[in-house]
Structure formats: C-alpha cells, structure tokens
C-alpha atoms as a PDB file:
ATOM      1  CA  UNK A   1      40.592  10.702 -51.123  1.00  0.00           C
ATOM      2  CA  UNK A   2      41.091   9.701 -47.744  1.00  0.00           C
ATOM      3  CA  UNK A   3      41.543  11.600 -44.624  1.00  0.00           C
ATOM      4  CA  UNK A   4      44.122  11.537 -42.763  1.00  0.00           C
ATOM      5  CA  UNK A   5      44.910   9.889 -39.563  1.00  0.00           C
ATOM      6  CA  UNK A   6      44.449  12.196 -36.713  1.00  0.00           C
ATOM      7  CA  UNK A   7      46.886  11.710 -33.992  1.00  0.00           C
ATOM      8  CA  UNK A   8      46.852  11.868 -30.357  1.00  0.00           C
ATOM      9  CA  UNK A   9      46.986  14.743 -28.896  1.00  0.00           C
ATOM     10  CA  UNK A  10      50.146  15.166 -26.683  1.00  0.00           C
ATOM     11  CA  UNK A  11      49.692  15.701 -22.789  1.00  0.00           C
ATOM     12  CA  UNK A  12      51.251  18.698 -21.541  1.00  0.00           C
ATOM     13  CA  UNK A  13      54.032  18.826 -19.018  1.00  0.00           C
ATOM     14  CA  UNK A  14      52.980  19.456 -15.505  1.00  0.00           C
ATOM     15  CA  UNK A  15      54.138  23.190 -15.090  1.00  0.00           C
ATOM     16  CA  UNK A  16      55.541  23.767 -11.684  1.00  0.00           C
ATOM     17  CA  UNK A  17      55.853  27.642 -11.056  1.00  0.00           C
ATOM     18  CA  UNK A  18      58.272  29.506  -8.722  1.00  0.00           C
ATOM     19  CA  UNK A  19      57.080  32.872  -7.512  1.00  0.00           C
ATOM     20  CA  UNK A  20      59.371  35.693  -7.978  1.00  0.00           C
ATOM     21  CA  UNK A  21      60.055  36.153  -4.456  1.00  0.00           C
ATOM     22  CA  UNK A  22      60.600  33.036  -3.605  1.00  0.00           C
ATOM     23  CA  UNK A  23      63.594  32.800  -6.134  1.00  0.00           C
ATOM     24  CA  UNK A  24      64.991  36.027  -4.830  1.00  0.00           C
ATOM     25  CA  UNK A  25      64.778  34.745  -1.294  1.00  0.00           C
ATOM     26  CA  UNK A  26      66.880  31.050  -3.097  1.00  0.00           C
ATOM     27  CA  UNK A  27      69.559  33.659  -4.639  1.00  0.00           C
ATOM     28  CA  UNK A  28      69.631  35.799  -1.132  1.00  0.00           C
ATOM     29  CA  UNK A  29      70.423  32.101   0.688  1.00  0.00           C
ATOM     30  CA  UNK A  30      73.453  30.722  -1.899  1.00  0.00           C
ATOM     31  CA  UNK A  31      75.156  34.218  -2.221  1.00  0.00           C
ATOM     32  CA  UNK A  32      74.893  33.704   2.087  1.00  0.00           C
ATOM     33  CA  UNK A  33      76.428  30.348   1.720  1.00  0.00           C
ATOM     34  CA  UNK A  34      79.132  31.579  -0.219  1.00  0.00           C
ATOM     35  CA  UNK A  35      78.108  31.323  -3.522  1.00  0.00           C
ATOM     36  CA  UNK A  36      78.667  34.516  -6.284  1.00  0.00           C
ATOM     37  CA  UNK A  37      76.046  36.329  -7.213  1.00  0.00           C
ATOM     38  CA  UNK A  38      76.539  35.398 -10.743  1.00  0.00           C
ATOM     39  CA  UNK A  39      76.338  31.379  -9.453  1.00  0.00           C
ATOM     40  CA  UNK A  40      73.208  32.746  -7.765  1.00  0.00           C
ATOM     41  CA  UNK A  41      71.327  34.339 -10.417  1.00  0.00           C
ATOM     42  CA  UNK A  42      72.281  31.144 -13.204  1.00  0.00           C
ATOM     43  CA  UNK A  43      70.889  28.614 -10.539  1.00  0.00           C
ATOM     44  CA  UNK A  44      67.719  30.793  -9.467  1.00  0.00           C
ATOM     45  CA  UNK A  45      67.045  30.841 -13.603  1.00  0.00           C
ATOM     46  CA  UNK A  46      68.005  27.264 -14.072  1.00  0.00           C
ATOM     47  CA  UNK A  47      65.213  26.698 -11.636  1.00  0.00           C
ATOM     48  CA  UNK A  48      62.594  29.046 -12.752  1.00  0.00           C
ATOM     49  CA  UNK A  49      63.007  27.171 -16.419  1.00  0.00           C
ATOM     50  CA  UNK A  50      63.010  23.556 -15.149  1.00  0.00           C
ATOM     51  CA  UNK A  51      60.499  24.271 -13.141  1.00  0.00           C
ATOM     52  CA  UNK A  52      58.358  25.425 -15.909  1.00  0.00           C
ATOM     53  CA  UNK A  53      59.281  22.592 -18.327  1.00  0.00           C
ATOM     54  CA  UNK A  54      57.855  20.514 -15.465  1.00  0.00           C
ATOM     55  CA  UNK A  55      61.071  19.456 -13.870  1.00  0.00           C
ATOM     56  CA  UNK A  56      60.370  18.885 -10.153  1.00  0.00           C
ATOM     57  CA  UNK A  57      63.582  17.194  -9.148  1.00  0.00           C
ATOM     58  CA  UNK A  58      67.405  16.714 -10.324  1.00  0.00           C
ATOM     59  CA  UNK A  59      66.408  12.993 -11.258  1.00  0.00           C
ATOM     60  CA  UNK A  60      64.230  14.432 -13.933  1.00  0.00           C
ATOM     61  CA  UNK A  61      66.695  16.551 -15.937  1.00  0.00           C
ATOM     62  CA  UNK A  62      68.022  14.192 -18.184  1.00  0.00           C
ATOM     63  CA  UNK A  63      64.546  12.873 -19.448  1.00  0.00           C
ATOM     64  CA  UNK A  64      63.640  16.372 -19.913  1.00  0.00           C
ATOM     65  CA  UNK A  65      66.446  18.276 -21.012  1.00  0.00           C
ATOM     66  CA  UNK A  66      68.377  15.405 -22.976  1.00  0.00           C
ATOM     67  CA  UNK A  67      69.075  17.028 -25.948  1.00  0.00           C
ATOM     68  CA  UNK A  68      71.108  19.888 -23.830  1.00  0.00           C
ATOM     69  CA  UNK A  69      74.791  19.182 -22.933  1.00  0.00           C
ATOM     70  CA  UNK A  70      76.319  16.998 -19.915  1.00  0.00           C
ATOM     71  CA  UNK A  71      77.509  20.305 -18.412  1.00  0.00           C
ATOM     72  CA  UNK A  72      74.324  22.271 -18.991  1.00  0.00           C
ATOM     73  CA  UNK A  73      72.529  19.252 -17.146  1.00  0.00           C
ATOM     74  CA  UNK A  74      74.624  18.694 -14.511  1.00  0.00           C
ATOM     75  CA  UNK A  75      74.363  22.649 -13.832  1.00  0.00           C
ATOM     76  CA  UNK A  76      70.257  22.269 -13.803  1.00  0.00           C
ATOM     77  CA  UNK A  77      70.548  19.082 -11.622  1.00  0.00           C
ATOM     78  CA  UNK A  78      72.609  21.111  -9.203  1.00  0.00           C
ATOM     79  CA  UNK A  79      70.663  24.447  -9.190  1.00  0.00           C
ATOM     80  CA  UNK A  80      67.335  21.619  -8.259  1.00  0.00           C
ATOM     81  CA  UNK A  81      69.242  20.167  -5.671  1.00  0.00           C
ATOM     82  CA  UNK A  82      70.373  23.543  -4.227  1.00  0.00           C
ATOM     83  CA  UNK A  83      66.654  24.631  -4.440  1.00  0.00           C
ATOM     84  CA  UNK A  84      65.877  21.753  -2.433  1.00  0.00           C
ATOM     85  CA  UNK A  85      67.906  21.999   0.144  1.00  0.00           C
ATOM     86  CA  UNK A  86      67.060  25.938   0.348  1.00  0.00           C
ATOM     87  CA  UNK A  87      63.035  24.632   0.814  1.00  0.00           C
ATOM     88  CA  UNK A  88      63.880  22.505   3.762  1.00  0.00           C
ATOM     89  CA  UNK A  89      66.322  25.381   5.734  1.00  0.00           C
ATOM     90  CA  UNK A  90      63.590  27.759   5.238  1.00  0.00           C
END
C-alpha cells in the first residue's frame, strides 16, 4: 500500500479585527449622516465579518465573498467604503 499524498497546508486569511467600540462609534456616525439605524447596524456587521474573513478594502469583496450574490457584495463593498471614509473623519 501506498500512502497518500499529503497536501499543502492552506495559509490562513489575514484576520483584520474591529473592536466593539469602534463599530458602535461607525453606526453612531452613518445614523448622524442620515442613515437608519437598521442601514447602520447591517453595514457595522457587514464590516465586522469582512473584516474577519480578511477583507481590508471594497476591492477585495468579490475575491473573497464570490460565491455570495451581486447585491450581498455590493452591500459589503459599500459598508467598507463607508467604514473608510468614517476612519479618515475621525
């Protein structure tokens, strides 16, 4: 018998953590931009999870998160770019 071939073992994503607070503060600014509070919370969770599938920007959404649908994306993409724009007011 032969053994098998052992594969490579598969890099993690880089993992690219919002604190709590800081997410609370990104909700706090959108609802004072205008946004809902429902728009506010989806974004600040969009971000948490991108974030944590090591998604640092909007350009890397659909390499990531390809498998999820145009509409889901383009939400993700604009919650990034939202959190982006928060980072440099603040």
């Amino acid at each position: 018998m032969s053994t098998p071939a052992l594969s490579r073992p598969r890099r993690p994503a880089p993992v690219f953590i919002v604190d709590a607070a800081e997410l609370s503060r990104f909700r706090t600014w959108l609802v004072g931009r205008g946004y809902s509070d429902h728009t506010a919370g989806t974004w600040a969770r969009a971000v948490r999870l991108a974030r944590a599938a090591g998604i640092e920007s909007d350009a890397d959404v659909d390499a990531r998160f390809g498998a999820l649908r145009q509409d889901t994306r383009t939400s993700y993409r604009t919650a990034l770019r939202e959190f982006n724009r928060f980072r440099e007011a603040v």
